[in-house]
Protein backbone atom coordinates (compact mmCIF):
# COMPACT_ATOMS: atom_id res chain seq x y z
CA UNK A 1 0.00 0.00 0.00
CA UNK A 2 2.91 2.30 0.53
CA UNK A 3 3.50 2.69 -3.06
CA UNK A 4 0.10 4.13 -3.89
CA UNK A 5 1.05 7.14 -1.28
CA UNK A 6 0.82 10.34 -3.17
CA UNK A 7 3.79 12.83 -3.28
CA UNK A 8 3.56 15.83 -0.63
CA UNK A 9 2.54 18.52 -1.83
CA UNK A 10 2.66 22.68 -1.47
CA UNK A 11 -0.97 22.69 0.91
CA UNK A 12 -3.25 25.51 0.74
CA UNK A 13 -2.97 28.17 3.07
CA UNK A 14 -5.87 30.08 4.82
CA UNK A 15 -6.72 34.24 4.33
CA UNK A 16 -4.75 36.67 6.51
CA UNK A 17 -7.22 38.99 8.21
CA UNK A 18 -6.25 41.99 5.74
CA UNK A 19 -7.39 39.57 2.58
CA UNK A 20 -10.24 38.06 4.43
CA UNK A 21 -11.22 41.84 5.12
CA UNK A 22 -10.46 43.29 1.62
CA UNK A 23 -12.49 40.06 0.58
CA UNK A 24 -15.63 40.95 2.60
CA UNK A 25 -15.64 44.71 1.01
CA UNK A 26 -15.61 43.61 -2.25
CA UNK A 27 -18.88 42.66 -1.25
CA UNK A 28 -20.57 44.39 0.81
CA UNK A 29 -18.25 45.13 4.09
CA UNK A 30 -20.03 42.77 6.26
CA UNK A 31 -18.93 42.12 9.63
CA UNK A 32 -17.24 39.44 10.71
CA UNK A 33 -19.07 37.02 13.18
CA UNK A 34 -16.26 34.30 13.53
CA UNK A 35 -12.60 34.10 13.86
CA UNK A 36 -10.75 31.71 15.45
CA UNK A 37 -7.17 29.84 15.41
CA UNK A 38 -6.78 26.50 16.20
CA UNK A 39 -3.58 24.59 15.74
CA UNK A 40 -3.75 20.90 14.88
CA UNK A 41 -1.47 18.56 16.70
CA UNK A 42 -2.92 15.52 14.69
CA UNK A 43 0.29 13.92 12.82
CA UNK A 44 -0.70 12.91 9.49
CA UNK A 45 1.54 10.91 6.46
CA UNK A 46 0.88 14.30 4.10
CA UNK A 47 1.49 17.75 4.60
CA UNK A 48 -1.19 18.91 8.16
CA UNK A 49 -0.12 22.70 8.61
CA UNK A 50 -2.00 25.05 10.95
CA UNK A 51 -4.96 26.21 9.81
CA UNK A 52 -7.49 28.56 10.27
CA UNK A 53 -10.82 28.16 10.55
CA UNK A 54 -12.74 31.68 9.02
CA UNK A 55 -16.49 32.44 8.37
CA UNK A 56 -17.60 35.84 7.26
CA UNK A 57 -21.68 35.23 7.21
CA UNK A 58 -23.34 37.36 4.16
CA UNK A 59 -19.66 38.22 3.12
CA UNK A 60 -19.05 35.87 0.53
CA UNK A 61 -20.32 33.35 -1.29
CA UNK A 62 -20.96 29.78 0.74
CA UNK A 63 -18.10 28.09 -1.38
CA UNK A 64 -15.91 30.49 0.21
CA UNK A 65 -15.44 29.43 3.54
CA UNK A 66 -12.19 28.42 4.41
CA UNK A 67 -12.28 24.89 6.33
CA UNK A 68 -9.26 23.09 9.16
CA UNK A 69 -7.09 20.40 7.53
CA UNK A 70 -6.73 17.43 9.65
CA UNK A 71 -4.99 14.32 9.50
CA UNK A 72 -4.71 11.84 6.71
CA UNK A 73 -5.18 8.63 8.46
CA UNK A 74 -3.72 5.20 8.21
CA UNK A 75 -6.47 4.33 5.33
CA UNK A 76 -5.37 6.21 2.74
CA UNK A 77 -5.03 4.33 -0.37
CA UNK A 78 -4.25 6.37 -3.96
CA UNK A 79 -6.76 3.86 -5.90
CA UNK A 80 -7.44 5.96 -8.97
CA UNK A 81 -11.00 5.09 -8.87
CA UNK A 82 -12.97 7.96 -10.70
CA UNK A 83 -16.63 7.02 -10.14
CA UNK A 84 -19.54 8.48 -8.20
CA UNK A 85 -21.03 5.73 -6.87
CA UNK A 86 -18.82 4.18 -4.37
CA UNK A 87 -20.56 2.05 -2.55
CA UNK A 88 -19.42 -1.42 -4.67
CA UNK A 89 -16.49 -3.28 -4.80
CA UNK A 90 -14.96 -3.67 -8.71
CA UNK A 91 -13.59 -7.17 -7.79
CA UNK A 92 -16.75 -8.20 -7.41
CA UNK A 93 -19.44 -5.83 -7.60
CA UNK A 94 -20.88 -6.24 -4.39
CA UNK A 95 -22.62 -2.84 -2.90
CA UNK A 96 -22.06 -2.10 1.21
CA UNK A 97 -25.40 -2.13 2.98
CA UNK A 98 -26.15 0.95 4.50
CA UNK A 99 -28.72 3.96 4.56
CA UNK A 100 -27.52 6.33 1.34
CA UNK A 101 -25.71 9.11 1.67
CA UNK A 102 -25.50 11.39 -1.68
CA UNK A 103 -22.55 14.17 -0.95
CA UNK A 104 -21.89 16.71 -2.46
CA UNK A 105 -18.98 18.95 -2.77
CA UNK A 106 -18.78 23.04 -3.78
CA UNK A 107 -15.01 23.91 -4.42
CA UNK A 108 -13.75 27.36 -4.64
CA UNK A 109 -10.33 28.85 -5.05
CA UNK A 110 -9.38 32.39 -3.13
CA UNK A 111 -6.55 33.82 -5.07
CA UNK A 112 -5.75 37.03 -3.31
CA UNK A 113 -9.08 39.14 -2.72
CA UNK A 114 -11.92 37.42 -5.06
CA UNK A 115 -13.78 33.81 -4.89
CA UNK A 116 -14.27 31.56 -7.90
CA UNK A 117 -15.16 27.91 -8.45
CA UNK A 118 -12.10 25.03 -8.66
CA UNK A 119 -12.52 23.42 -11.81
CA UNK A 120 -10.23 20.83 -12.20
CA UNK A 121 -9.58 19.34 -9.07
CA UNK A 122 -9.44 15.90 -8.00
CA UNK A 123 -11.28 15.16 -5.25
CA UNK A 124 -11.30 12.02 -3.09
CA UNK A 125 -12.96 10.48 -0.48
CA UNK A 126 -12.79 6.91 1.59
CA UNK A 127 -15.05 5.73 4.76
CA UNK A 128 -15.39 2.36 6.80
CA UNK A 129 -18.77 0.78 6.01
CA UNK A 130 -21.25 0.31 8.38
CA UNK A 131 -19.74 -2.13 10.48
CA UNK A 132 -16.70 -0.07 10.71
CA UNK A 133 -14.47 -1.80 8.00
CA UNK A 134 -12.03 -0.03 5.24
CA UNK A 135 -11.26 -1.89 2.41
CA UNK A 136 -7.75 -2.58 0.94
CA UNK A 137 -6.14 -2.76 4.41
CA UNK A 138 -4.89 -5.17 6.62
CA UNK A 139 -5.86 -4.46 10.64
CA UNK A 140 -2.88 -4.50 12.87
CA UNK A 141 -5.01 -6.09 15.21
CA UNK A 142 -6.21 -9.09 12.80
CA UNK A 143 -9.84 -7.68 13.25
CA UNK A 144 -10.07 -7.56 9.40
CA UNK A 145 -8.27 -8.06 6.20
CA UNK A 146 -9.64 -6.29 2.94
CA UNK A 147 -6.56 -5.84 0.75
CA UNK A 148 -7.81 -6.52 -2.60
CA UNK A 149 -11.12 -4.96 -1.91
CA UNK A 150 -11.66 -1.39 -3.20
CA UNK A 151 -15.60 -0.82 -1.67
CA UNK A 152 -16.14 3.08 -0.21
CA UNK A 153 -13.58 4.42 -2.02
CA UNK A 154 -13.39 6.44 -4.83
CA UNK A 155 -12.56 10.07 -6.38
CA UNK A 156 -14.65 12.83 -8.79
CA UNK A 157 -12.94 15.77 -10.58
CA UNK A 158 -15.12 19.10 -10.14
CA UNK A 159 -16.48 20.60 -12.96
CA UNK A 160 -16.81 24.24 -14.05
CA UNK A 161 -18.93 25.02 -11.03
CA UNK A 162 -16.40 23.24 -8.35
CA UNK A 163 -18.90 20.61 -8.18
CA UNK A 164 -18.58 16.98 -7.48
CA UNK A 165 -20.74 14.65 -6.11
CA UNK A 166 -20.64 11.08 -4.83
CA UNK A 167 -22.98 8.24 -3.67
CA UNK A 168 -21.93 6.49 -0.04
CA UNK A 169 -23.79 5.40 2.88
CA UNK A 170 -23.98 6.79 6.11
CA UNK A 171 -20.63 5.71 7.59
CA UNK A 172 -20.24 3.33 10.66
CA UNK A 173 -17.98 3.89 13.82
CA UNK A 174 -14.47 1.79 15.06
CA UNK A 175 -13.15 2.32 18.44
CA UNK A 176 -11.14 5.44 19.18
CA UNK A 177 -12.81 7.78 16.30
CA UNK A 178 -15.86 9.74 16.30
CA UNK A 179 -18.40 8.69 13.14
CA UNK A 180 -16.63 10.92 10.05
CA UNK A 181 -15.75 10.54 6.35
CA UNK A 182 -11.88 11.43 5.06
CA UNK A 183 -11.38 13.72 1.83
CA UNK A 184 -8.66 15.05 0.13
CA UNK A 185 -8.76 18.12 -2.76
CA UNK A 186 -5.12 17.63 -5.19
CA UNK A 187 -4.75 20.46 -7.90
CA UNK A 188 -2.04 20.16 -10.70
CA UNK A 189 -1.10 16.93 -9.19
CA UNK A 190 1.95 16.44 -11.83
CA UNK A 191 3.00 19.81 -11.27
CA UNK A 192 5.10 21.37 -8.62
CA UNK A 193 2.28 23.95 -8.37
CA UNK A 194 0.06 21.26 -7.28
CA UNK A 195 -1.98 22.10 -4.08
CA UNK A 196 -3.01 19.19 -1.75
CA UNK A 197 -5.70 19.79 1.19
CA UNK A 198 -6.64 16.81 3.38
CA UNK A 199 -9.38 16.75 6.16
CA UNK A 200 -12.33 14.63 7.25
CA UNK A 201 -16.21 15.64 7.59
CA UNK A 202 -18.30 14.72 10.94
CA UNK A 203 -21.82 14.16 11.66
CA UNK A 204 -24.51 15.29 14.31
CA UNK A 205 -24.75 12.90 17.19
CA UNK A 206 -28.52 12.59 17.08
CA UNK A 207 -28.73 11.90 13.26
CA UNK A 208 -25.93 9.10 14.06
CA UNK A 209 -27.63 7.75 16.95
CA UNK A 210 -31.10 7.39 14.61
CA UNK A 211 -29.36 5.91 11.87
CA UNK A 212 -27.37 3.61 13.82
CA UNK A 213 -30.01 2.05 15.46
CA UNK A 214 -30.89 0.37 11.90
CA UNK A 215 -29.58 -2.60 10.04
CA UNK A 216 -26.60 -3.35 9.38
CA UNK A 217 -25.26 -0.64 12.01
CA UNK A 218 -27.55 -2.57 15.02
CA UNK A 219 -25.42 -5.24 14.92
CA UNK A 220 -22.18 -3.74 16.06
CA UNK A 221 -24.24 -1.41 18.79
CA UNK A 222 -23.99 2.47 19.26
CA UNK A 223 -21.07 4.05 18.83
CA UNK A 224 -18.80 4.84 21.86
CA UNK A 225 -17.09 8.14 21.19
CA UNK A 226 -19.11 11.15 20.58
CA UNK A 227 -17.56 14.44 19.08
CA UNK A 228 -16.51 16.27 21.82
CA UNK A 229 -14.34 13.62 23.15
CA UNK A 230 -12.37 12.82 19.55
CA UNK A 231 -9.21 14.59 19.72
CA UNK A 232 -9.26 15.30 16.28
CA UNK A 233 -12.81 16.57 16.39
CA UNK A 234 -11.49 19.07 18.97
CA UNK A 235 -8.90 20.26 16.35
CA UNK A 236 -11.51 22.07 14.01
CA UNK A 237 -14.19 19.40 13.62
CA UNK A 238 -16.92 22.22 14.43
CA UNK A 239 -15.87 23.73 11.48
CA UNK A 240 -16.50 20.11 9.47
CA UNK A 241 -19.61 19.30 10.07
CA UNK A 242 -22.00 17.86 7.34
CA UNK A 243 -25.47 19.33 7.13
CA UNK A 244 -27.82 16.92 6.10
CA UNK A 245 -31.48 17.17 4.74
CA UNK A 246 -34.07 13.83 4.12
CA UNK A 247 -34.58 12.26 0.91
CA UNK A 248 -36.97 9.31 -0.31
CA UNK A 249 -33.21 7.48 -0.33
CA UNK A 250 -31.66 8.39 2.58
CA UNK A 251 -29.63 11.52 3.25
CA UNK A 252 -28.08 14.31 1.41
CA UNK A 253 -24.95 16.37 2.37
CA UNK A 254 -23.84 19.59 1.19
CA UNK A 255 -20.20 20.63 1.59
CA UNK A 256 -18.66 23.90 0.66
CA UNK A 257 -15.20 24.87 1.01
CA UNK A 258 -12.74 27.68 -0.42
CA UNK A 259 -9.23 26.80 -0.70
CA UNK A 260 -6.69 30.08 -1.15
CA UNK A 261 -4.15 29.39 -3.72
CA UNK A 262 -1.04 29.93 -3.22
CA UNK A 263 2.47 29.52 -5.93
């Protein structure tokens, strides 16, 4: 697995409060409600700098937000898959059980003072399945052993409006993590200019706890760390959070984020 690591990368960096400020009166000089610094001490196998966390409300355009990065994780696997749908397995075609989760992601780039959609950009994402198993990866523990298998996995490339969008499920929980989904935005990936941004999205506790309670996620029984107590949550996870709406499927997330470009 080692050899499908990606490169590092040059990450992207967050707005200074001049930019952020000469960003907001290009607009309409809004105030700012929220600004915050919080430095990650998560140690991750890509580039994890300090980020910060900014939200200028009526400012900017949704997309414009600038999200934490947190760590990459021990699952990370570079599989190439470019699909939507990730919920099978193309060894065997098998779908994971589990209520559906359609995500979607709004991608903008900051260059200096103005906001614009990321076209181009690769964007991936990977998740245990409901009983709180990645594929391709062999447990240190011997609890599992998916290598081979490719299920939950899987990356889109965003298209003139930043826009990508996948099909999941509702991800299940392992012990020592809060319930969350990893993703990772690469720009120019063959380039030196490439940007990398890595980070993971969380759910509300209640909506887990609901969904949870159904098959296939019954059988393993409720999760045991909430939110507040994951100490990666507590590095900007606030700032990660997935809003989700009903459907006649399941559920539907909306994610934007702004990434400033820097090089």
């Amino acid at each position: 697995m080692d050899g499908n690591r990606v490169k590092e990368t040059p990450a992207a960096r967050t707005l200074s409060r001049r930019e952020l400020l000469a960003l907001i009166g290009a607009t309409a000089a809004a105030p700012l409600l929220g600004w915050a610094r919080e430095q990650s001490t998560s140690q991750s196998r890509t580039s994890t700098p300090t980020q910060t966390p900014l939200q200028a409300a009526g400012a900017a355009a949704p997309s414009c937000v600038v999200r934490p990065q947190q760590t990459e994780g021990p699952y990370f696997v570079d599989e190439k898959l470019n699909r939507s749908d990730i919920r099978s397995d193309p060894s065997d075609g098998l779908v994971q059980p589990g209520v559906p989760l359609r995500l979607v992601f709004r991608v903008s780039q900051i260059p200096g003072s103005s906001c614009s959609p990321l076209a181009g950009a690769v964007v991936d994402i990977w998740q245990c399945n409901a009983l709180g198993v990645y594929s391709d990866f062999l447990d240190i523990n011997g609890l599992f052993d998916t290598r081979g298998k490719r299920f939950l996995r899987g990356y889109q490339v965003t298209d003139a409006r930043g826009k990508v969008e996948f099909i999941t499920i509702y991800p299940g929980w392992y012990p020592g993590r809060t319930v969350h989904i990893h993703f990772k935005i690469r720009t120019d990936s063959a380039s030196q200019r490439g940007h990398e941004f890595t980070s993971q999205l969380y759910f509300d506790g209640s909506v887990t706890d609901q969904v949870h309670a159904q098959a296939p996620y019954a059988s393993k029984g409720q999760h045991t760390l909430t939110n507040d107590r994951d100490r990666i949550f507590r590095d900007g996870g606030s700032q990660l959070m997935l809003q989700l709406t009903k459907d006649a499927q399941g559920y539907v997330g909306t994610f934007d984020i702004g990434l400033e470009m820097t090089g």
